[in-house]
N, C-alpha and C. Protein backbone atom coordinates (compact mmCIF):
# COMPACT_ATOMS: atom_id res chain seq x y z
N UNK A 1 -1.34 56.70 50.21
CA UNK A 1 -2.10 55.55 49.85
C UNK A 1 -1.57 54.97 48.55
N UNK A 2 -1.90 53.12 48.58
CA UNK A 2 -1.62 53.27 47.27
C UNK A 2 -2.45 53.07 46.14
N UNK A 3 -2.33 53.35 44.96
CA UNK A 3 -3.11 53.01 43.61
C UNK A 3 -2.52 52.04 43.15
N UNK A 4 -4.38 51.48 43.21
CA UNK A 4 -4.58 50.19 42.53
C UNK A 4 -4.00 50.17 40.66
N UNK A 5 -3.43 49.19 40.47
CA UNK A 5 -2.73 48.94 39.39
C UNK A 5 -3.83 48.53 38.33
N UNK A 6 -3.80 48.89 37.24
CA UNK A 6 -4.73 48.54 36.32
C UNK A 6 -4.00 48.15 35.08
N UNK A 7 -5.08 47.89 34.78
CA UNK A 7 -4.41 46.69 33.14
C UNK A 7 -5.02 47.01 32.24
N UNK A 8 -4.18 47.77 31.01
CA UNK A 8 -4.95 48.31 30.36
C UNK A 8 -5.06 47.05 28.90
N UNK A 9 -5.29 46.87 27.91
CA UNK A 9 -5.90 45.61 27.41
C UNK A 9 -6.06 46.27 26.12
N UNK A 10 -5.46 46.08 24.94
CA UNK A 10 -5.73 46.78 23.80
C UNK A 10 -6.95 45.88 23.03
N UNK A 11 -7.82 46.86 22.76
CA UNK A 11 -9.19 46.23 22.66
C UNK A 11 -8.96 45.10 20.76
N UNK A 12 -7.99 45.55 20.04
CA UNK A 12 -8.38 44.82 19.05
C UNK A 12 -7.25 43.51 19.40
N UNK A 13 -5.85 43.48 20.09
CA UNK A 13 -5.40 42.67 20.51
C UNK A 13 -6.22 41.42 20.82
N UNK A 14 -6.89 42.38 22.07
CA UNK A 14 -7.85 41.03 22.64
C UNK A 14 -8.96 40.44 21.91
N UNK A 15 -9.32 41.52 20.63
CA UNK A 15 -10.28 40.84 19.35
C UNK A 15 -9.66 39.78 18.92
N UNK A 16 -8.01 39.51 18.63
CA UNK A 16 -7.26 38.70 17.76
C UNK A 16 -7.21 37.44 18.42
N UNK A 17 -7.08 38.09 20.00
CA UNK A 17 -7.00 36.82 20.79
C UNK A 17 -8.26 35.77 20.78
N UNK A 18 -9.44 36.05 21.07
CA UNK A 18 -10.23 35.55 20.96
C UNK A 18 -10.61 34.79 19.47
N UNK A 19 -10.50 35.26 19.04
CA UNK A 19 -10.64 34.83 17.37
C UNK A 19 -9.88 33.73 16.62
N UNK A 20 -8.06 33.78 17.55
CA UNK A 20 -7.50 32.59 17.10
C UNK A 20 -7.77 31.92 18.17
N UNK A 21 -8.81 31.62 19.32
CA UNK A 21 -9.13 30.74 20.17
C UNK A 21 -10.14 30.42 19.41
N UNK A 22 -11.28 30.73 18.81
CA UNK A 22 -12.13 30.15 18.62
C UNK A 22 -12.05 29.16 17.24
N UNK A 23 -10.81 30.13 16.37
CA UNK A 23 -10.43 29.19 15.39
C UNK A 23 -9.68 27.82 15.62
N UNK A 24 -9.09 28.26 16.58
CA UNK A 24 -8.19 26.43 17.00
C UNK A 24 -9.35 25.45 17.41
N UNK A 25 -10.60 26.16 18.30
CA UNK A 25 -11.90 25.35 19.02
C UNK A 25 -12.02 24.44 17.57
N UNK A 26 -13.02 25.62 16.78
CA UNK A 26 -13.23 24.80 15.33
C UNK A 26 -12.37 23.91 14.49
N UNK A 27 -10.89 23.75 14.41
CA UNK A 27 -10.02 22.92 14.37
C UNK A 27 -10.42 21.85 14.51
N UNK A 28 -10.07 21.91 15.84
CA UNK A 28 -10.31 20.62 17.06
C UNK A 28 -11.59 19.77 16.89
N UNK A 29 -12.52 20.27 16.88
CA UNK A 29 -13.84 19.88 16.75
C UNK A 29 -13.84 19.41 15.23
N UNK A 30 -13.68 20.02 14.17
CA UNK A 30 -13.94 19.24 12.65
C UNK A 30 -12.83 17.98 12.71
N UNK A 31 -11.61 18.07 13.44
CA UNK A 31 -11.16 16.93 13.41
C UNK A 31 -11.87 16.04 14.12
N UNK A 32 -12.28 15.84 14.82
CA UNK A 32 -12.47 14.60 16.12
C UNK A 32 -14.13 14.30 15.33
N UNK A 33 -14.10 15.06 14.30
CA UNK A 33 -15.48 14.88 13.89
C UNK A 33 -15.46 14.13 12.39
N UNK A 34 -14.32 14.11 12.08
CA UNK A 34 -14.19 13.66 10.48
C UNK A 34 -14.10 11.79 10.39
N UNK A 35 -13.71 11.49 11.46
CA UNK A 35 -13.66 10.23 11.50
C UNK A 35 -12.31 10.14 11.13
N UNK A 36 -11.54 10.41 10.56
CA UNK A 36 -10.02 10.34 10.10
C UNK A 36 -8.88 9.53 11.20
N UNK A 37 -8.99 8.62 10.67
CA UNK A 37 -8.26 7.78 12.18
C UNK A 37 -6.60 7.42 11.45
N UNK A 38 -5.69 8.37 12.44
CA UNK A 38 -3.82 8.62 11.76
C UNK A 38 -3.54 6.70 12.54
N UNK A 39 -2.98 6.16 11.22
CA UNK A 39 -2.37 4.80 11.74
C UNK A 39 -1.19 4.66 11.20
N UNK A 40 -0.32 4.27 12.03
CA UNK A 40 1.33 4.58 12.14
C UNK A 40 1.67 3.04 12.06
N UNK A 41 0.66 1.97 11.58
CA UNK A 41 0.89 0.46 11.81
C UNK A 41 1.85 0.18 10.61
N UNK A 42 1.96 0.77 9.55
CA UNK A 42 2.51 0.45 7.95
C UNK A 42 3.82 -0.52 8.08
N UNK A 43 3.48 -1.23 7.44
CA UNK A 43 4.62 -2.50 7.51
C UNK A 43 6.11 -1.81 6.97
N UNK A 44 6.74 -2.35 7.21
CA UNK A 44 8.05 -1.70 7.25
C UNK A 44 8.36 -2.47 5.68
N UNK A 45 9.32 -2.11 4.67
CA UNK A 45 9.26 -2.73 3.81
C UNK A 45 10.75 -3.71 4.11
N UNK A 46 11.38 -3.86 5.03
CA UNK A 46 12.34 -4.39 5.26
C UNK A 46 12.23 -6.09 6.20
N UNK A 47 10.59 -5.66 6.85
CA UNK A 47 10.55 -6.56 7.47
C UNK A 47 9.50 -7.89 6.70
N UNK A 48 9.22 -8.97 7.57
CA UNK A 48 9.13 -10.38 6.85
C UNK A 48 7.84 -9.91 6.60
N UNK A 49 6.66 -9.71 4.96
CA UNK A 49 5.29 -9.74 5.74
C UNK A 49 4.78 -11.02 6.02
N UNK A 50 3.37 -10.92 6.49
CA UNK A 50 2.29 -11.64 6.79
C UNK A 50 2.16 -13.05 5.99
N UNK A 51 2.36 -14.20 6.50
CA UNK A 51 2.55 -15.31 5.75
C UNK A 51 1.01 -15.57 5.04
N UNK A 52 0.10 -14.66 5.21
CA UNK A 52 -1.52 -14.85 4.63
C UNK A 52 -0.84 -14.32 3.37
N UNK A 53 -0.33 -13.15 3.21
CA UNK A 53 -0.36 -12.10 2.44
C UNK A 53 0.53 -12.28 0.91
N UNK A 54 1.41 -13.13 1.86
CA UNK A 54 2.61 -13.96 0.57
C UNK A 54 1.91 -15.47 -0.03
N UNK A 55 0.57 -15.90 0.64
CA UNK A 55 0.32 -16.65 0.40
C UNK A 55 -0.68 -16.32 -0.90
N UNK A 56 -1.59 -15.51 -0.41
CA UNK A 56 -2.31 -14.75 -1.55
C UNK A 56 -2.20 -14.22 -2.78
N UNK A 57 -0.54 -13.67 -3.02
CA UNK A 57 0.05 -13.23 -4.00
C UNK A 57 0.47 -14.31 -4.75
N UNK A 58 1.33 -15.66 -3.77
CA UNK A 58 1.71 -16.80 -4.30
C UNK A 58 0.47 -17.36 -5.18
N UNK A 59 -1.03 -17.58 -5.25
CA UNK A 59 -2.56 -17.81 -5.54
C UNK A 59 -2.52 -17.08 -7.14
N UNK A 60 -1.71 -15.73 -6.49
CA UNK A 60 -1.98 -14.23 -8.02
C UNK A 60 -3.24 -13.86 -7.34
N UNK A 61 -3.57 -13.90 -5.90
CA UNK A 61 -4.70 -13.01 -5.45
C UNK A 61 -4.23 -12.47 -4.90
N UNK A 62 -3.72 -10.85 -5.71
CA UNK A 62 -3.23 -9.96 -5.40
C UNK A 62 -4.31 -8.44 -4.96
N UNK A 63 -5.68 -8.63 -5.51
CA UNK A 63 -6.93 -7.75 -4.95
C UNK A 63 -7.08 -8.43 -3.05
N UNK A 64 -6.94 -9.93 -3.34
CA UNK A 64 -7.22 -9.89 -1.95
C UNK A 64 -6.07 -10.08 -0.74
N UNK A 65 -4.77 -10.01 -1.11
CA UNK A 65 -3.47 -9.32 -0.39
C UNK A 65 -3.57 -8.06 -0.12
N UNK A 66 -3.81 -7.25 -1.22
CA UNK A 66 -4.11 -5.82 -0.83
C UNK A 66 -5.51 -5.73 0.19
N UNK A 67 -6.17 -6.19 0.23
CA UNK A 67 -7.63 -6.43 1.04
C UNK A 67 -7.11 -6.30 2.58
N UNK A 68 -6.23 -7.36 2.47
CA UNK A 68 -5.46 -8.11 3.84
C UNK A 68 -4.70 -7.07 4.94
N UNK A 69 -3.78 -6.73 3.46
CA UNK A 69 -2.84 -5.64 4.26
C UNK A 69 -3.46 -4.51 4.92
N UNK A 70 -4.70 -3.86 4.24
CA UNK A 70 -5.35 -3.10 4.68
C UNK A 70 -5.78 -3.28 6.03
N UNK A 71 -6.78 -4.49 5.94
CA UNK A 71 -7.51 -5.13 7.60
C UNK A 71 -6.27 -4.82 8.36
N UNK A 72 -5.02 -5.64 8.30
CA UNK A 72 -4.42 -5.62 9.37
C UNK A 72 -3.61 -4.15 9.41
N UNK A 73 -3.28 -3.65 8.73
CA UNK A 73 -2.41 -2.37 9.06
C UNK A 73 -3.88 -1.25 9.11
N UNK A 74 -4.56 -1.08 8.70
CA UNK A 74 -5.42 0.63 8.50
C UNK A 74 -4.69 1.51 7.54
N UNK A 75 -4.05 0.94 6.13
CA UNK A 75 -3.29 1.47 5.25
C UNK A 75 -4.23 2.09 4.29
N UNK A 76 -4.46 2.77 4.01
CA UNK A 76 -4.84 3.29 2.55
C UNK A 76 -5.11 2.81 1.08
N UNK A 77 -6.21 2.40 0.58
CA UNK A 77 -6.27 1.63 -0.41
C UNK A 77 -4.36 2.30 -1.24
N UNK A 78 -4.27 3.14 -1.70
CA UNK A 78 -2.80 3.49 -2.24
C UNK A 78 -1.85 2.98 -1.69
N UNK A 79 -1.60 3.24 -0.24
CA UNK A 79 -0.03 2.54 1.12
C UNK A 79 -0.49 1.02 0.22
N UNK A 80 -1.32 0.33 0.71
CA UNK A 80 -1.90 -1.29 0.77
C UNK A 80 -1.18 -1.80 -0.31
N UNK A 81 -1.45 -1.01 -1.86
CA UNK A 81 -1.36 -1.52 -3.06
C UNK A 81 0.66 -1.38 -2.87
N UNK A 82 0.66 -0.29 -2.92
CA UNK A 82 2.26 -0.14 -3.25
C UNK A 82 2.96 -0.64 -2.58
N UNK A 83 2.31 -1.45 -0.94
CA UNK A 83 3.34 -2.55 -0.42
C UNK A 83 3.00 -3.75 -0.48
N UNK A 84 1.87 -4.27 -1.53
CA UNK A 84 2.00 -5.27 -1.95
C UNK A 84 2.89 -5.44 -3.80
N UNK A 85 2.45 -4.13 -4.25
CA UNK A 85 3.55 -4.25 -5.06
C UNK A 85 4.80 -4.73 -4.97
N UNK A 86 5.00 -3.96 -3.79
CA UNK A 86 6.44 -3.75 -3.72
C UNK A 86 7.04 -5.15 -3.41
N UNK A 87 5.95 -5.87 -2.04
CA UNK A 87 6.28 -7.39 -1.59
C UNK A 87 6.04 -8.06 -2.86
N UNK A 88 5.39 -8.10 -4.07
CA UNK A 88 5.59 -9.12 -5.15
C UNK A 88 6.85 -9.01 -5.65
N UNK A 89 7.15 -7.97 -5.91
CA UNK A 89 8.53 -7.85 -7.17
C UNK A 89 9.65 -8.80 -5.86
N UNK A 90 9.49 -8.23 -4.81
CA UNK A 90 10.60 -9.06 -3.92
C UNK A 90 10.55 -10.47 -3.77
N UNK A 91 9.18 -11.07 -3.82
CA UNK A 91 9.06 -12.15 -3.76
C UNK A 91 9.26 -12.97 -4.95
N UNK A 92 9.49 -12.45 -6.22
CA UNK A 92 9.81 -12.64 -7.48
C UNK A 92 11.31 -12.97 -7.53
N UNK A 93 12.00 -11.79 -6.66
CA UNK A 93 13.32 -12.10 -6.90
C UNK A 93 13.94 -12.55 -5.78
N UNK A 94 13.37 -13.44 -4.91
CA UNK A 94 13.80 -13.66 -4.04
C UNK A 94 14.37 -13.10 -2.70
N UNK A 95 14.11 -11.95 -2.56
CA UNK A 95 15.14 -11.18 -1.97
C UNK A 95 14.33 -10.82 -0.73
């Protein structure tokens, strides 16, 4: 006859296993829960910006360029500022 094959299962293994399952669960869950929304929109600094945005700076309303860039990209009050910085000095020198 034959014998049935058994599986033997090292009991703290399968403690570890379970444990980094439940830690990835909790992961998962505090993310989708934080509201944290990843936006990959960030203007390229090479390309033309937003003719609102050059218009605003052209004004010296540079609080509400940074305002702008934000609405339309989902940038980071910090990203927002340092690529409107960055678009003034260029627009200064023409370039």
């Amino acid at each position: 006859m034959e014998e049935a094959a058994t599986l033997a299962i090292d009991p703290i293994l399968l403690g570890a296993v379970i444990i980094l399952i439940v830690i990835g669960a909790v992961v998962i869950y505090m993310r989708s829960r934080s509201g944290v929304t990843v936006v990959s929109a960030a203007p390229h600094r090479g390309t033309e910006p937003p003719a609102d945005v050059a218009t605003l700076l052209a004004r010296g309303n540079k609080i509400g360029a940074i305002k702008l860039v934000r609405e339309q990209t989902g940038l980071g009050l910090k990203e927002a500022k340092e690529y409107v910085d960055d678009l003034e000095v260029r627009l200064k020198h023409g370039s």
